[in-house]
N, C-alpha and C. Protein backbone atom coordinates (compact mmCIF):
# COMPACT_ATOMS: atom_id res chain seq x y z
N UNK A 1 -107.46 -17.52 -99.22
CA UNK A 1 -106.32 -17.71 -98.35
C UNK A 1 -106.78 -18.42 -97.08
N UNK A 2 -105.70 -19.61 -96.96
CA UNK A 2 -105.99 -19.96 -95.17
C UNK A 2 -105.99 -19.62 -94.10
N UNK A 3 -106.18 -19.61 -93.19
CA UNK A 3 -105.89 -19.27 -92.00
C UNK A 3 -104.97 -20.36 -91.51
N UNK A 4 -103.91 -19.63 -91.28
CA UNK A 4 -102.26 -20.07 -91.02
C UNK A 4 -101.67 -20.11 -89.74
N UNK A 5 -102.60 -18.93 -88.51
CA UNK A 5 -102.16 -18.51 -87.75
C UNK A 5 -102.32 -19.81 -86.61
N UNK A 6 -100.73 -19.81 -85.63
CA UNK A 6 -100.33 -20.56 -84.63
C UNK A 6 -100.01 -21.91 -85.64
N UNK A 7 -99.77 -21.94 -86.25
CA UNK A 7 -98.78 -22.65 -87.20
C UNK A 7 -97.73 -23.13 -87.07
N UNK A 8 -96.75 -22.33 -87.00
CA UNK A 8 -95.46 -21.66 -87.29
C UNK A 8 -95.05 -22.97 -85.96
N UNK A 9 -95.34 -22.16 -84.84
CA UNK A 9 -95.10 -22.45 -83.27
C UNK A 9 -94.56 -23.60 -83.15
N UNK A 10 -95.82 -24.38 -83.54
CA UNK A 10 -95.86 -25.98 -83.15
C UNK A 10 -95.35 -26.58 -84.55
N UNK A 11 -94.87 -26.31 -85.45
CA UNK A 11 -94.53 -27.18 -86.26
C UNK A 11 -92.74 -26.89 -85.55
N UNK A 12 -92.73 -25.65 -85.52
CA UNK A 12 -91.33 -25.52 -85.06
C UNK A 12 -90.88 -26.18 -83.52
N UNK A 13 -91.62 -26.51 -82.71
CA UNK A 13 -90.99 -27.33 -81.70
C UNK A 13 -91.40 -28.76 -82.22
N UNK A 14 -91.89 -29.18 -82.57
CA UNK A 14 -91.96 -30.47 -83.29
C UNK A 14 -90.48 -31.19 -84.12
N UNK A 15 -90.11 -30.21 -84.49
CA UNK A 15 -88.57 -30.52 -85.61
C UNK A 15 -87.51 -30.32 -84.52
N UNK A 16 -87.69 -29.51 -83.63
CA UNK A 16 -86.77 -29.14 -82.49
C UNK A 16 -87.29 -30.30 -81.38
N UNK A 17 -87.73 -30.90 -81.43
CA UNK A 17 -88.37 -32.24 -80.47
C UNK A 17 -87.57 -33.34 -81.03
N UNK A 18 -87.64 -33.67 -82.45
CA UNK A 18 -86.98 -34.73 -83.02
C UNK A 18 -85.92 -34.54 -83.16
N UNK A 19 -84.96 -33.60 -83.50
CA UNK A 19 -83.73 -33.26 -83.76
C UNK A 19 -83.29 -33.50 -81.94
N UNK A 20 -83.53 -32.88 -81.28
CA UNK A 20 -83.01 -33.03 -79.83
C UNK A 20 -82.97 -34.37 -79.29
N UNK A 21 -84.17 -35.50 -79.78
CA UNK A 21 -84.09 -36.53 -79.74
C UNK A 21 -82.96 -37.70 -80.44
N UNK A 22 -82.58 -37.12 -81.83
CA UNK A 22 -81.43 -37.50 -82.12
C UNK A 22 -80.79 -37.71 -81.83
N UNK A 23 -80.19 -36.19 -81.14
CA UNK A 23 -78.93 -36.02 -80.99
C UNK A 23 -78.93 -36.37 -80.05
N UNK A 24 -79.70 -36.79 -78.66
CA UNK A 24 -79.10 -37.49 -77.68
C UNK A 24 -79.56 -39.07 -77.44
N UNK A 25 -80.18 -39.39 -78.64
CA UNK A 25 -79.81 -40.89 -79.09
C UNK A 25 -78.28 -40.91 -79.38
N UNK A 26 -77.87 -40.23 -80.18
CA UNK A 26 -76.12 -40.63 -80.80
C UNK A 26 -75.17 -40.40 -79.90
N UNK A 27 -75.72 -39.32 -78.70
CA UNK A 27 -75.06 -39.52 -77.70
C UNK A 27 -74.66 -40.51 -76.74
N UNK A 28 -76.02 -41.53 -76.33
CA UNK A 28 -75.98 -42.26 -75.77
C UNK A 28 -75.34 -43.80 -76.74
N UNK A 29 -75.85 -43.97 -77.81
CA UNK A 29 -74.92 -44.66 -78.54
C UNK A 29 -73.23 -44.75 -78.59
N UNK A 30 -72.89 -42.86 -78.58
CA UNK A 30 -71.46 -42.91 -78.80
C UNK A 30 -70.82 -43.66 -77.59
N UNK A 31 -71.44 -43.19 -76.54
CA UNK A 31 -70.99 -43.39 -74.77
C UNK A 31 -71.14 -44.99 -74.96
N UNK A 32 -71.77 -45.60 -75.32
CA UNK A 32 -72.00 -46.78 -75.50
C UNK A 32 -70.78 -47.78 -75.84
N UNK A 33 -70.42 -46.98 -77.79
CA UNK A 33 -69.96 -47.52 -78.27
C UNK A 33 -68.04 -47.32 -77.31
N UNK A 34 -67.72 -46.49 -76.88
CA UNK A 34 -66.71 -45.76 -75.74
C UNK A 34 -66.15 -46.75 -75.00
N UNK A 35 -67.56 -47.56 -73.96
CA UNK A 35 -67.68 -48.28 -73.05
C UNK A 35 -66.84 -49.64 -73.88
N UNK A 36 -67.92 -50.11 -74.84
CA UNK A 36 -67.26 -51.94 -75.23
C UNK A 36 -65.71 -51.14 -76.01
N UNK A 37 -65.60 -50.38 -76.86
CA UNK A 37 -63.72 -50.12 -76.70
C UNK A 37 -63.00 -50.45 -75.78
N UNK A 38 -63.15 -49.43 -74.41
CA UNK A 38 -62.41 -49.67 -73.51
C UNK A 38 -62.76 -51.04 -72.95
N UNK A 39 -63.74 -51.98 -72.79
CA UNK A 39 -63.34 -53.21 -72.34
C UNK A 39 -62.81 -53.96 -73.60
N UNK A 40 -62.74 -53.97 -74.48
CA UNK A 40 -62.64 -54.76 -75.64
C UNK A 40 -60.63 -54.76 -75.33
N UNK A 41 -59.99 -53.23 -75.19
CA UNK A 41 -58.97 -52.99 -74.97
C UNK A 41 -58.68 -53.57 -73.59
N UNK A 42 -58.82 -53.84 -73.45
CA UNK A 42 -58.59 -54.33 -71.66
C UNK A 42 -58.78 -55.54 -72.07
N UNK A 43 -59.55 -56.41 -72.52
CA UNK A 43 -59.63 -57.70 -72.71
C UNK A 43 -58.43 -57.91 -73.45
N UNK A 44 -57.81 -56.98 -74.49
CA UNK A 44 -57.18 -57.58 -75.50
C UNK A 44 -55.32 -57.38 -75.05
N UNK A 45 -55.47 -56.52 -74.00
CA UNK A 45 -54.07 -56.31 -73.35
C UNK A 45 -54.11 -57.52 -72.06
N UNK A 46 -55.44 -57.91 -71.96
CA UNK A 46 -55.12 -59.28 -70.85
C UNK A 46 -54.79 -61.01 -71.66
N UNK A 47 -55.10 -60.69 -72.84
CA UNK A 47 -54.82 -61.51 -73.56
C UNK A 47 -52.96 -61.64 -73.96
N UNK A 48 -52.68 -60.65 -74.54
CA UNK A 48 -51.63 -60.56 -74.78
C UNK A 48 -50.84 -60.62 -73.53
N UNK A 49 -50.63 -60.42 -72.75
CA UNK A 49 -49.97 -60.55 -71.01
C UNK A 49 -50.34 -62.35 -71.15
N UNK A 50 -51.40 -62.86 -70.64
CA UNK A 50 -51.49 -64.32 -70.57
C UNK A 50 -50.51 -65.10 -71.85
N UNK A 51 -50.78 -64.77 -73.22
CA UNK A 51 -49.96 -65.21 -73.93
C UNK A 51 -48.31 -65.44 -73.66
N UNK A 52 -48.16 -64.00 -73.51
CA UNK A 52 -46.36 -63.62 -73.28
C UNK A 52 -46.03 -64.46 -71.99
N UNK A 53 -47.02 -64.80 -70.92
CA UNK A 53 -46.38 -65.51 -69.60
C UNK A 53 -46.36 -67.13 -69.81
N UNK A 54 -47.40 -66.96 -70.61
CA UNK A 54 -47.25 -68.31 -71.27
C UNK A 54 -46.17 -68.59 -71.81
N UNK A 55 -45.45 -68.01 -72.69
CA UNK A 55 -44.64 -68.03 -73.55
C UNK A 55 -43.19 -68.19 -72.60
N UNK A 56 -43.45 -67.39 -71.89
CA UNK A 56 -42.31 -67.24 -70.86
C UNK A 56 -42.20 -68.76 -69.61
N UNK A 57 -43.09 -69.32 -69.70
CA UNK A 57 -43.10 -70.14 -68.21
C UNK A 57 -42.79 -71.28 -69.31
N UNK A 58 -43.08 -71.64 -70.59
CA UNK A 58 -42.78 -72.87 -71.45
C UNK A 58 -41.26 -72.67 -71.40
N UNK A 59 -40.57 -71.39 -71.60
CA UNK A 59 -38.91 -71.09 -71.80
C UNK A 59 -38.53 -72.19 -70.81
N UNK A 60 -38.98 -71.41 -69.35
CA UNK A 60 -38.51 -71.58 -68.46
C UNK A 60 -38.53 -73.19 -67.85
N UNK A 61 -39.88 -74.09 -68.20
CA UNK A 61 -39.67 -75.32 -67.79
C UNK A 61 -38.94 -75.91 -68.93
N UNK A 62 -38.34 -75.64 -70.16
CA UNK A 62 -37.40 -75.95 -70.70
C UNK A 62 -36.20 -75.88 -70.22
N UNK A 63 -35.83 -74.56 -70.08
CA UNK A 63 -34.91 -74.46 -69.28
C UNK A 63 -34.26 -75.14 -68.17
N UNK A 64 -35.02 -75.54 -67.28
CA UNK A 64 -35.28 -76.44 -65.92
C UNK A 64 -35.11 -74.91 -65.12
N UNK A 65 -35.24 -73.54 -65.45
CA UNK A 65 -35.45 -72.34 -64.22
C UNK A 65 -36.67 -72.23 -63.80
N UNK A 66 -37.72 -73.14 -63.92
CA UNK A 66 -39.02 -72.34 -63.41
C UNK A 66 -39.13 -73.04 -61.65
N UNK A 67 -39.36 -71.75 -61.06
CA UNK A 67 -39.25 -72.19 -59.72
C UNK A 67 -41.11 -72.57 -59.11
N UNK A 68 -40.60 -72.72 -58.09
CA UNK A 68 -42.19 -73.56 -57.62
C UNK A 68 -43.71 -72.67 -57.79
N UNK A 69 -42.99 -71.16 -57.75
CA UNK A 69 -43.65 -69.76 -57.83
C UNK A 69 -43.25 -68.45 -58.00
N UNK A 70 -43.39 -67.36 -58.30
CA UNK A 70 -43.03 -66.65 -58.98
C UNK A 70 -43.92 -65.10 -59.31
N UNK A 71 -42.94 -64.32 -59.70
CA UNK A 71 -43.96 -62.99 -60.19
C UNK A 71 -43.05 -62.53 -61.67
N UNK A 72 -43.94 -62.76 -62.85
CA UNK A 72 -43.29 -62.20 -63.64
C UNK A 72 -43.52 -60.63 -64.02
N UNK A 73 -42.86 -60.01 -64.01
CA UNK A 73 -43.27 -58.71 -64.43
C UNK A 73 -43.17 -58.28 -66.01
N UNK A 74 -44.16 -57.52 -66.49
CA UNK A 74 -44.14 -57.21 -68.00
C UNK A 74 -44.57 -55.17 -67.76
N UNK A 75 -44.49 -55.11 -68.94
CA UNK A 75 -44.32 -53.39 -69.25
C UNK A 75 -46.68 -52.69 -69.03
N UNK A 76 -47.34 -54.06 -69.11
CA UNK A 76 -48.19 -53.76 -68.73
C UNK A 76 -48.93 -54.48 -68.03
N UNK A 77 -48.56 -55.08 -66.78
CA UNK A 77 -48.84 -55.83 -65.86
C UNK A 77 -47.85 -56.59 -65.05
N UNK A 78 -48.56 -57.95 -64.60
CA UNK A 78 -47.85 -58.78 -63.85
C UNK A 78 -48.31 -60.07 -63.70
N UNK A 79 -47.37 -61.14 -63.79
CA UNK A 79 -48.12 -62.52 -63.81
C UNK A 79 -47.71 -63.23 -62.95
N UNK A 80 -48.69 -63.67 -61.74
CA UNK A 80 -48.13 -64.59 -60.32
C UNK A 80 -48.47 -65.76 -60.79
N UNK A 81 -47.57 -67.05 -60.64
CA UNK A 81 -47.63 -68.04 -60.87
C UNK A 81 -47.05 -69.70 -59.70
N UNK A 82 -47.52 -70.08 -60.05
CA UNK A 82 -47.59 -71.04 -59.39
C UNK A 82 -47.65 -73.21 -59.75
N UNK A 83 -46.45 -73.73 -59.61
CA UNK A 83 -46.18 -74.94 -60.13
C UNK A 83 -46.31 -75.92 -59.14
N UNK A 84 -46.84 -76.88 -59.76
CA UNK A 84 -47.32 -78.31 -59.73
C UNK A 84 -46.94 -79.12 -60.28
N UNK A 85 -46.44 -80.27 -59.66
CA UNK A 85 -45.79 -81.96 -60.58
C UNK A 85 -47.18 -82.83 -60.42
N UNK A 86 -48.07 -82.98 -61.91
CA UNK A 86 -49.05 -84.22 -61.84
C UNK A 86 -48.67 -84.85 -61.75
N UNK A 87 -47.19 -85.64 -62.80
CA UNK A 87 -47.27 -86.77 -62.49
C UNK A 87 -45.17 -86.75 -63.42
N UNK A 88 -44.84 -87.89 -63.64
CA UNK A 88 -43.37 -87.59 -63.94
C UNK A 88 -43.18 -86.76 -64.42
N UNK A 89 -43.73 -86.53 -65.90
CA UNK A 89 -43.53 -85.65 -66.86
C UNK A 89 -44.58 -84.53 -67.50
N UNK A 90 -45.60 -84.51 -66.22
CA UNK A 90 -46.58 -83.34 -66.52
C UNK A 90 -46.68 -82.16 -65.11
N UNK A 91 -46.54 -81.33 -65.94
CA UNK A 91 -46.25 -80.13 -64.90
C UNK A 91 -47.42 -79.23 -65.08
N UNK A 92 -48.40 -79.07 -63.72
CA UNK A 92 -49.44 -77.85 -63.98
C UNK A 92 -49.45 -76.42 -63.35
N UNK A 93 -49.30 -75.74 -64.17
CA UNK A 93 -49.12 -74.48 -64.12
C UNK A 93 -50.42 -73.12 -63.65
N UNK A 94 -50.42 -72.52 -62.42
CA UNK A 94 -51.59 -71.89 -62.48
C UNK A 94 -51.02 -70.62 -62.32
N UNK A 95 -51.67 -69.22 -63.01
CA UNK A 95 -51.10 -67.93 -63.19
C UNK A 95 -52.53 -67.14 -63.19
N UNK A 96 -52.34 -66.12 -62.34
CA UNK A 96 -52.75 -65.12 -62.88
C UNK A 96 -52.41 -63.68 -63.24
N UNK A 97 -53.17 -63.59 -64.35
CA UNK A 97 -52.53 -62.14 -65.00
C UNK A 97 -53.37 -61.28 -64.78
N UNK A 98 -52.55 -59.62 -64.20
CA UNK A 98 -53.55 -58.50 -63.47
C UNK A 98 -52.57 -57.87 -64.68
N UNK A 99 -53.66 -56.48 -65.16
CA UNK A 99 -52.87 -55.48 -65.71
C UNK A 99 -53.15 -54.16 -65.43
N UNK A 100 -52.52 -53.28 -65.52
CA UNK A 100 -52.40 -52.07 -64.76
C UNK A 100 -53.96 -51.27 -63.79
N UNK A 101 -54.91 -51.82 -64.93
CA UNK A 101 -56.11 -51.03 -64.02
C UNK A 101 -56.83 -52.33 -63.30
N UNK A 102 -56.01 -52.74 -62.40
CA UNK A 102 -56.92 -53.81 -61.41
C UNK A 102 -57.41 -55.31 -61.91
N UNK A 103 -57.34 -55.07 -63.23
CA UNK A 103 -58.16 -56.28 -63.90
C UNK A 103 -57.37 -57.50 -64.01
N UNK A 104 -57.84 -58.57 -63.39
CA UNK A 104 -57.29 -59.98 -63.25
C UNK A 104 -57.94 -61.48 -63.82
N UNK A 105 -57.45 -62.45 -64.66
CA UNK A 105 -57.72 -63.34 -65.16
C UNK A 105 -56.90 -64.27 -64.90
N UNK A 106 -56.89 -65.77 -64.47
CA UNK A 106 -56.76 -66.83 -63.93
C UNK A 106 -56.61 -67.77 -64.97
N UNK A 107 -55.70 -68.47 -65.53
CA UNK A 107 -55.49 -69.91 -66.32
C UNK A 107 -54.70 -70.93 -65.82
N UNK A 108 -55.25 -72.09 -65.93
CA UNK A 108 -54.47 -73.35 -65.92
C UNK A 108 -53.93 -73.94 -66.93
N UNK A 109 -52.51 -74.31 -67.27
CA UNK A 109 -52.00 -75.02 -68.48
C UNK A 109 -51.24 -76.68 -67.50
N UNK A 110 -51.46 -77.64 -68.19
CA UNK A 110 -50.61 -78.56 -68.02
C UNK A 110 -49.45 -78.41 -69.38
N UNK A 111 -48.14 -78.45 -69.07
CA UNK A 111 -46.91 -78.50 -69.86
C UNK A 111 -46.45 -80.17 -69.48
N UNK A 112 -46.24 -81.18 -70.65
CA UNK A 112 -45.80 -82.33 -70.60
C UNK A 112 -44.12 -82.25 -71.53
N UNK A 113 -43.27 -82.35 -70.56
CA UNK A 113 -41.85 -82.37 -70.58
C UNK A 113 -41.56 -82.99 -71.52
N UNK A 114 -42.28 -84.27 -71.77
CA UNK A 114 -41.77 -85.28 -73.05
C UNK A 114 -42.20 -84.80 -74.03
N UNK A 115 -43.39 -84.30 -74.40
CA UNK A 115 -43.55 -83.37 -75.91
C UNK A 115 -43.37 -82.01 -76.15
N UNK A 116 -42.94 -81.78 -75.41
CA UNK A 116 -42.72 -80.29 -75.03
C UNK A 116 -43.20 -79.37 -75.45
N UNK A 117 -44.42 -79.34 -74.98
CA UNK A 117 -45.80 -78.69 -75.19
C UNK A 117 -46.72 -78.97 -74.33
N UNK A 118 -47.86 -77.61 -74.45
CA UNK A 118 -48.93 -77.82 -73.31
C UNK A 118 -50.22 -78.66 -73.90
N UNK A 119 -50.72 -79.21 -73.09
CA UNK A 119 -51.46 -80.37 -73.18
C UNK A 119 -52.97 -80.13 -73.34
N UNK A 120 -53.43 -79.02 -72.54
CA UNK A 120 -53.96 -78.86 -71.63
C UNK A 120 -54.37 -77.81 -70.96
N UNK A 121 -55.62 -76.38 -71.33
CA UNK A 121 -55.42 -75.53 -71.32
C UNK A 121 -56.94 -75.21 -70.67
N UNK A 122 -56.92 -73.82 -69.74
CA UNK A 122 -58.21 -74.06 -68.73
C UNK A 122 -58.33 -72.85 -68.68
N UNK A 123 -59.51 -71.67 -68.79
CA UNK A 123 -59.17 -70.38 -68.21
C UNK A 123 -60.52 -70.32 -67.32
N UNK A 124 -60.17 -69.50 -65.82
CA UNK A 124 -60.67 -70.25 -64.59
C UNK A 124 -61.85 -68.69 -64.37
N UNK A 125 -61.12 -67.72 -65.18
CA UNK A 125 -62.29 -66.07 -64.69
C UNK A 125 -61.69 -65.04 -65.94
C-alpha cells in the first residue's frame, strides 16, 4: 500500500482552483457579451430613427412642406434638421438623430427635385 496521506487536500483545491476559474471566465464573457447587445441595440434603434427621418424629410420636400429647419419627433427619439439649396434642383439636408439615452448621430443627404431621389449620402459621427 501507498502512502496517500495529504493527498486528498491539494488535489481538492486544485479542481476548486479551476472550476472557480471558469466560472468567472463565463462571467466576464457573459458581461461582455451584455455590453456589445446593448450597443448593438442602440446602434440599431439609431438606425431605424435616421431611416424613418429620412423617409419623412423626402415626403416632405415632395410635398414642398419642408421648412428651412425643424424637429421631428418619433416614439423613440428626435430628429433636428436643417435645409440647404446647392443649387436649382439640389437640396442638402443635414439631421441629427438623438434617441432616448443621449446617443446622437449626424447625416448629410443631398435630395435632387428632378429625380426625386437622394443623390448623395454622408454619415458625419
Amino acid at each position: 500500500m501507498t502512502n496517500e496521506k495529504g493527498f486528498i487536500l491539494p488535489l481538492t483545491m486544485t479542481i476548486s482552483l479551476i472550476l472557480i476559474i471558469f466560472v468567472l471566465h463565463s462571467l466576464v464573457l457573459y458581461q461582455s457579451d451584455r455590453r456589445f447587445i446593448k450597443e448593438r441595440l442602440v446602434s440599431f434603434e439609431l438606425n431605424e430613427l435616421i431611416q424613418l427621418a429620412a423617409f419623412d424629410l423626402e415626403d416632405r420636400i415632395e410635398d414642398n412642406t419642408l421648412a428651412s429647419s425643424g424637429k421631428l419627433i418619433y416614439s423613440k427619439g428626435f430628429v433636428l434638421y436643417d435645409t440647404d439649396k446647392v443649387s436649382g434642383h439640389v437640396v442638402k439636408i443635414t439631421f441629427t438623430a438623438t434617441i432616448a439615452r443621449n446617443v446622437k448621430r449626424s447625416s448629410i443627404f443631398y435630395y435632387d427635385t428632378e429625380m426625386s431621389g437622394i443623390t448623395k449620402w454622408k454619415e458625419l459621427s
